[in-house]
PDB file of N, CA and C in Angstrom:
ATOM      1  N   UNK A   1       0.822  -1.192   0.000  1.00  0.00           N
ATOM      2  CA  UNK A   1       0.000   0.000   0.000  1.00  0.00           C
ATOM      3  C   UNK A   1       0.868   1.260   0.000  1.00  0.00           C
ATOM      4  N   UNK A   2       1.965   1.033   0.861  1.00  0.00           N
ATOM      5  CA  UNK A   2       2.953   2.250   0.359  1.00  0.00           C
ATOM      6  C   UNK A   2       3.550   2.341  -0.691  1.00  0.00           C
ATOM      7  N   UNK A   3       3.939   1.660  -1.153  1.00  0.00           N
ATOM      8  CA  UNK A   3       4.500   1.426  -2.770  1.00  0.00           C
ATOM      9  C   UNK A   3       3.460   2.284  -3.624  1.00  0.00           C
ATOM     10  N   UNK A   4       2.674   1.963  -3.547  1.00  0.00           N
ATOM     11  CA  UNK A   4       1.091   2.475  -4.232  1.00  0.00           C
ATOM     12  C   UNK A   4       0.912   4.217  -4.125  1.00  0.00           C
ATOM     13  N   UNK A   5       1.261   4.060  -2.909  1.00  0.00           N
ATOM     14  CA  UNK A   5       0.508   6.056  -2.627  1.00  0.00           C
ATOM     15  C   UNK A   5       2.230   6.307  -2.783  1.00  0.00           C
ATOM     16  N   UNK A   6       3.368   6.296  -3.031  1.00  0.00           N
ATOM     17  CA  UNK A   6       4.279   6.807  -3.474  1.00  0.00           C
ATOM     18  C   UNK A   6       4.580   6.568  -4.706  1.00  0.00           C
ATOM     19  N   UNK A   7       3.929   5.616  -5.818  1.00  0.00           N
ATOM     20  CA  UNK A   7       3.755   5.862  -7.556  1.00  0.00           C
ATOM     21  C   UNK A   7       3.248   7.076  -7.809  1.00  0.00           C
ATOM     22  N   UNK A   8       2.095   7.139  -6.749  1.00  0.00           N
ATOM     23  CA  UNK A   8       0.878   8.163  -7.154  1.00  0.00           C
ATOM     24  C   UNK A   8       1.367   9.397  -7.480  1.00  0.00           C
ATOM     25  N   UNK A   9       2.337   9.614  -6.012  1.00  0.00           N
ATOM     26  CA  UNK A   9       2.898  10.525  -5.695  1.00  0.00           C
ATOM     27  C   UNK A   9       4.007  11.137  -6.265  1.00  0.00           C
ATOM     28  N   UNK A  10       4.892  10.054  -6.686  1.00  0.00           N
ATOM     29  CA  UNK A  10       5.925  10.542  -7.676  1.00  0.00           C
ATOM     30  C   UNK A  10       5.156  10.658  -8.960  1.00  0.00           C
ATOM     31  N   UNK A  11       4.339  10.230  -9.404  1.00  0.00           N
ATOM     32  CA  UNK A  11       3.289  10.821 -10.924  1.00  0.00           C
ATOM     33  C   UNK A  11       2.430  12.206 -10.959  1.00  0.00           C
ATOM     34  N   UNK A  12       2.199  12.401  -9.841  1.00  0.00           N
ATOM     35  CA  UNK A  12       1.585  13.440  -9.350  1.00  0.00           C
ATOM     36  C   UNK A  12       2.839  14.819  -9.659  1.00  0.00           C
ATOM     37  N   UNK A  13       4.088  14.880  -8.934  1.00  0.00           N
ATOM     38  CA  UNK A  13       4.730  15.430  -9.314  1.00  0.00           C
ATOM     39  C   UNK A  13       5.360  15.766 -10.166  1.00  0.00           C
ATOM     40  N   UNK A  14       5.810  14.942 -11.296  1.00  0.00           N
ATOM     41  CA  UNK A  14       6.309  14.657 -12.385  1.00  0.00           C
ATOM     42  C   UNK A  14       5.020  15.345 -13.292  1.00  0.00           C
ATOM     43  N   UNK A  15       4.165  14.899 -12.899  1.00  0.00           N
ATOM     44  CA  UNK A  15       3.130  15.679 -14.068  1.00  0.00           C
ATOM     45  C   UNK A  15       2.895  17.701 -13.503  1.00  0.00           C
ATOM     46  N   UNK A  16       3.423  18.279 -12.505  1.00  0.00           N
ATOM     47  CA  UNK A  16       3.600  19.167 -11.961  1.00  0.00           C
ATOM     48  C   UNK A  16       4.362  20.092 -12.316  1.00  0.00           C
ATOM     49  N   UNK A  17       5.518  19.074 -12.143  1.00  0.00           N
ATOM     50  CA  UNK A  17       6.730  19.604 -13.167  1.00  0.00           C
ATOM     51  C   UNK A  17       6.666  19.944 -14.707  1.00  0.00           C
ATOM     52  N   UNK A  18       6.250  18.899 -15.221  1.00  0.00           N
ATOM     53  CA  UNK A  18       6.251  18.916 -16.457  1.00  0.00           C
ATOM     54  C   UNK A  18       4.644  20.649 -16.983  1.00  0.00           C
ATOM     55  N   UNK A  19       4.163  20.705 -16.060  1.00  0.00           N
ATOM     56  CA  UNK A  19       3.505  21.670 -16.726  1.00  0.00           C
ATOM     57  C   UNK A  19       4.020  23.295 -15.950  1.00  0.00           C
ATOM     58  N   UNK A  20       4.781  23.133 -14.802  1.00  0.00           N
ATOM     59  CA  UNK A  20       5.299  24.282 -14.390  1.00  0.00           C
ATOM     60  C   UNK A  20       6.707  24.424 -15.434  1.00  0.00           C
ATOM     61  N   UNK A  21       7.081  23.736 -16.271  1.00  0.00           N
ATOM     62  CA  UNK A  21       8.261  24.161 -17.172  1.00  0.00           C
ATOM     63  C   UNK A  21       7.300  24.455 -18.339  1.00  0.00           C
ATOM     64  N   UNK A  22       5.778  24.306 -18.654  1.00  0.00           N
ATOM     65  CA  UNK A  22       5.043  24.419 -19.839  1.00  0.00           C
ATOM     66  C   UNK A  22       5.145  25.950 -19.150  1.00  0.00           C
ATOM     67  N   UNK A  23       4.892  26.088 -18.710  1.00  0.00           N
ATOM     68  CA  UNK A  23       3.694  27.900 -18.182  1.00  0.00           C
ATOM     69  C   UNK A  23       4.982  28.482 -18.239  1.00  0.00           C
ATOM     70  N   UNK A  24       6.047  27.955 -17.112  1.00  0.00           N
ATOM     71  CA  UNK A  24       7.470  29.120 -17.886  1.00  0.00           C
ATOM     72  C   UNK A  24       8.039  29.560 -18.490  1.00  0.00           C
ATOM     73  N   UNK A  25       8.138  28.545 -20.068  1.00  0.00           N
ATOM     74  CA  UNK A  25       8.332  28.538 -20.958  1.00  0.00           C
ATOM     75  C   UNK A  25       7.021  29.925 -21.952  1.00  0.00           C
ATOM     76  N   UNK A  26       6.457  29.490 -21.657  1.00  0.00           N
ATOM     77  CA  UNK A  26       5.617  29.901 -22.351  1.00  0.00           C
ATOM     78  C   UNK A  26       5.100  31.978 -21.968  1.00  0.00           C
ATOM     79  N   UNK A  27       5.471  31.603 -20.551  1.00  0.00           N
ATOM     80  CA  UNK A  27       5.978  33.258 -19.946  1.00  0.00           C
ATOM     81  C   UNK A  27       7.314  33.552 -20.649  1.00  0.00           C
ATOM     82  N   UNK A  28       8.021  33.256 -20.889  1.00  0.00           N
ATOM     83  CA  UNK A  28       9.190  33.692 -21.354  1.00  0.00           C
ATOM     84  C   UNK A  28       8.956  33.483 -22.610  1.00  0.00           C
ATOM     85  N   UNK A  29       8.415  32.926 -23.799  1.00  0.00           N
ATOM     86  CA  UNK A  29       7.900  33.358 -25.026  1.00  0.00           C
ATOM     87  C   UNK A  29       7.242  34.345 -25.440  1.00  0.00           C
ATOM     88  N   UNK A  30       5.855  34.397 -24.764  1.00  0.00           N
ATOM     89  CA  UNK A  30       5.143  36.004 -24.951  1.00  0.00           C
ATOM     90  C   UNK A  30       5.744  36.868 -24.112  1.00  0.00           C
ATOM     91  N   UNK A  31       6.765  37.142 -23.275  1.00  0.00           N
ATOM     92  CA  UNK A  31       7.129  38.218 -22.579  1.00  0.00           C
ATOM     93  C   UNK A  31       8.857  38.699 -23.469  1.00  0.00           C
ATOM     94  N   UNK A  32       8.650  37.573 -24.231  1.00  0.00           N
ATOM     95  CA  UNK A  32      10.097  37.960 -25.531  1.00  0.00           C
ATOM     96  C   UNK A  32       9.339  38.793 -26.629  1.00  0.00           C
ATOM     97  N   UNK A  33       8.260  38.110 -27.202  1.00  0.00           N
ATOM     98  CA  UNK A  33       7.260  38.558 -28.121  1.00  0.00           C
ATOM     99  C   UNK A  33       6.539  39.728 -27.767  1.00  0.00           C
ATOM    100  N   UNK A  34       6.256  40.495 -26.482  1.00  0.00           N
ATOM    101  CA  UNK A  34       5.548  41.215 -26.554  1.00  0.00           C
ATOM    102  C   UNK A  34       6.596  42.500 -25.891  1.00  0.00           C
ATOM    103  N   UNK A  35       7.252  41.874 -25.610  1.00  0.00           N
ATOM    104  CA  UNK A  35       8.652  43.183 -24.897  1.00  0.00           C
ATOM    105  C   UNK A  35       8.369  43.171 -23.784  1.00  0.00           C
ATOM    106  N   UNK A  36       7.616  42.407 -22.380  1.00  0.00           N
ATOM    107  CA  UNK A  36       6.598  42.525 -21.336  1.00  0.00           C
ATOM    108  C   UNK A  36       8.087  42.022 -20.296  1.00  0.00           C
ATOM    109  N   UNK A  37       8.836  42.712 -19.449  1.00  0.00           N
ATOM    110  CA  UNK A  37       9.260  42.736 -18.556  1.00  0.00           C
ATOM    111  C   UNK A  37       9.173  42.112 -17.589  1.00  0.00           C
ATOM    112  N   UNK A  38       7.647  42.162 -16.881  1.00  0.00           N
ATOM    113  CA  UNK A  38       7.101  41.558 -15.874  1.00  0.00           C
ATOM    114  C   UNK A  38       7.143  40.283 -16.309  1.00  0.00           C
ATOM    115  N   UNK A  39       6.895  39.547 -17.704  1.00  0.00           N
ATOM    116  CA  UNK A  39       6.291  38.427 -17.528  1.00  0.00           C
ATOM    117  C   UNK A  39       8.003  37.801 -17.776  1.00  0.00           C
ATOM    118  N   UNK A  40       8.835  38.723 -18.451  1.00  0.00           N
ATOM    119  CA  UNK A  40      10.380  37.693 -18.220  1.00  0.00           C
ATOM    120  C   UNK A  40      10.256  37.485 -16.819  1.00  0.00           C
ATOM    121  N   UNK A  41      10.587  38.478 -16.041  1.00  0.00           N
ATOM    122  CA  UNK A  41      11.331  38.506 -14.923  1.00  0.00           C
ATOM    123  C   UNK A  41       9.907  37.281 -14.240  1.00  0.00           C
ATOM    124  N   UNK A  42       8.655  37.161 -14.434  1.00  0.00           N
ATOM    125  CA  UNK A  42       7.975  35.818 -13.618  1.00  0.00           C
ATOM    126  C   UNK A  42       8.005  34.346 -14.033  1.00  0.00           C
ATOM    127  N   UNK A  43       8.884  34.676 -15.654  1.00  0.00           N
ATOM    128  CA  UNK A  43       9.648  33.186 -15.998  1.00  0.00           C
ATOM    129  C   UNK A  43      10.886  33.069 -15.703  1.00  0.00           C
ATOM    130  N   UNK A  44      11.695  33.851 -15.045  1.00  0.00           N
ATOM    131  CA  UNK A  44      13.197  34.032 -14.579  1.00  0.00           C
ATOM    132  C   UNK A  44      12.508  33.253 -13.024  1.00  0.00           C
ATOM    133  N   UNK A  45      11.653  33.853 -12.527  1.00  0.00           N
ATOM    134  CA  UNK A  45      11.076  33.320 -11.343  1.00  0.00           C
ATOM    135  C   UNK A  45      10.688  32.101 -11.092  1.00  0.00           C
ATOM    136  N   UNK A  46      10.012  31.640 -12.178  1.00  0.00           N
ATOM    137  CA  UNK A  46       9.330  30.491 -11.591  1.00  0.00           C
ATOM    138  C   UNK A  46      10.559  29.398 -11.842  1.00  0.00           C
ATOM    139  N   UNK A  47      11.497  29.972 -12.426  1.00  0.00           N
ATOM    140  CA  UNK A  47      12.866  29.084 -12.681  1.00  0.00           C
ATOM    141  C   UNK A  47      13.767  28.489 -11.424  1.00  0.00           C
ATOM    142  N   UNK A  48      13.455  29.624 -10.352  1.00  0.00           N
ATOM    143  CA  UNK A  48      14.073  29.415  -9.103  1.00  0.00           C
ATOM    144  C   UNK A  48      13.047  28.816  -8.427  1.00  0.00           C
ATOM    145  N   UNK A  49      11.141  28.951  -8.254  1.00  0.00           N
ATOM    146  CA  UNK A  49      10.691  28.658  -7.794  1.00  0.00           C
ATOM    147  C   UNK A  49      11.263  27.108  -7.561  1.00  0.00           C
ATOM    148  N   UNK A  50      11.609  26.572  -8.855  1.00  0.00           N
ATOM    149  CA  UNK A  50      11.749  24.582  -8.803  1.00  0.00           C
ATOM    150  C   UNK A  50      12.699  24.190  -8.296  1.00  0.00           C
ATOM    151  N   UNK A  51      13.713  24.871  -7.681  1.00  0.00           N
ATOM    152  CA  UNK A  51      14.671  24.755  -6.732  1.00  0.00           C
ATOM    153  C   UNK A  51      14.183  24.194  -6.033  1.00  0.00           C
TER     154      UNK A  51
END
């Protein structure tokens, strides 16, 4: 049963990850594209957030 709720758990995260590098990425695309400052510097951010 622990084996079980720690698959979950490492899938759970992994799928977390994988969409907090989507949204950063994607802040740092339109904030290249639009000249938007704020939104580099909150994809420069969320870069450290995954520390």
């Amino acid at each position: 049963m622990v084996a079980d709720s720690r698959s979950v758990v490492r899938k759970v995260l992994i799928i977390t990850l994988l969409l907090n590098l989507f949204v950063m990425g994607l802040k740092a695309v339109v904030g290249t594209w639009t000249g938007s400052l704020s939104l580099l510097a909150d994809a420069l951010h969320s870069v450290t957030d995954r520390a």
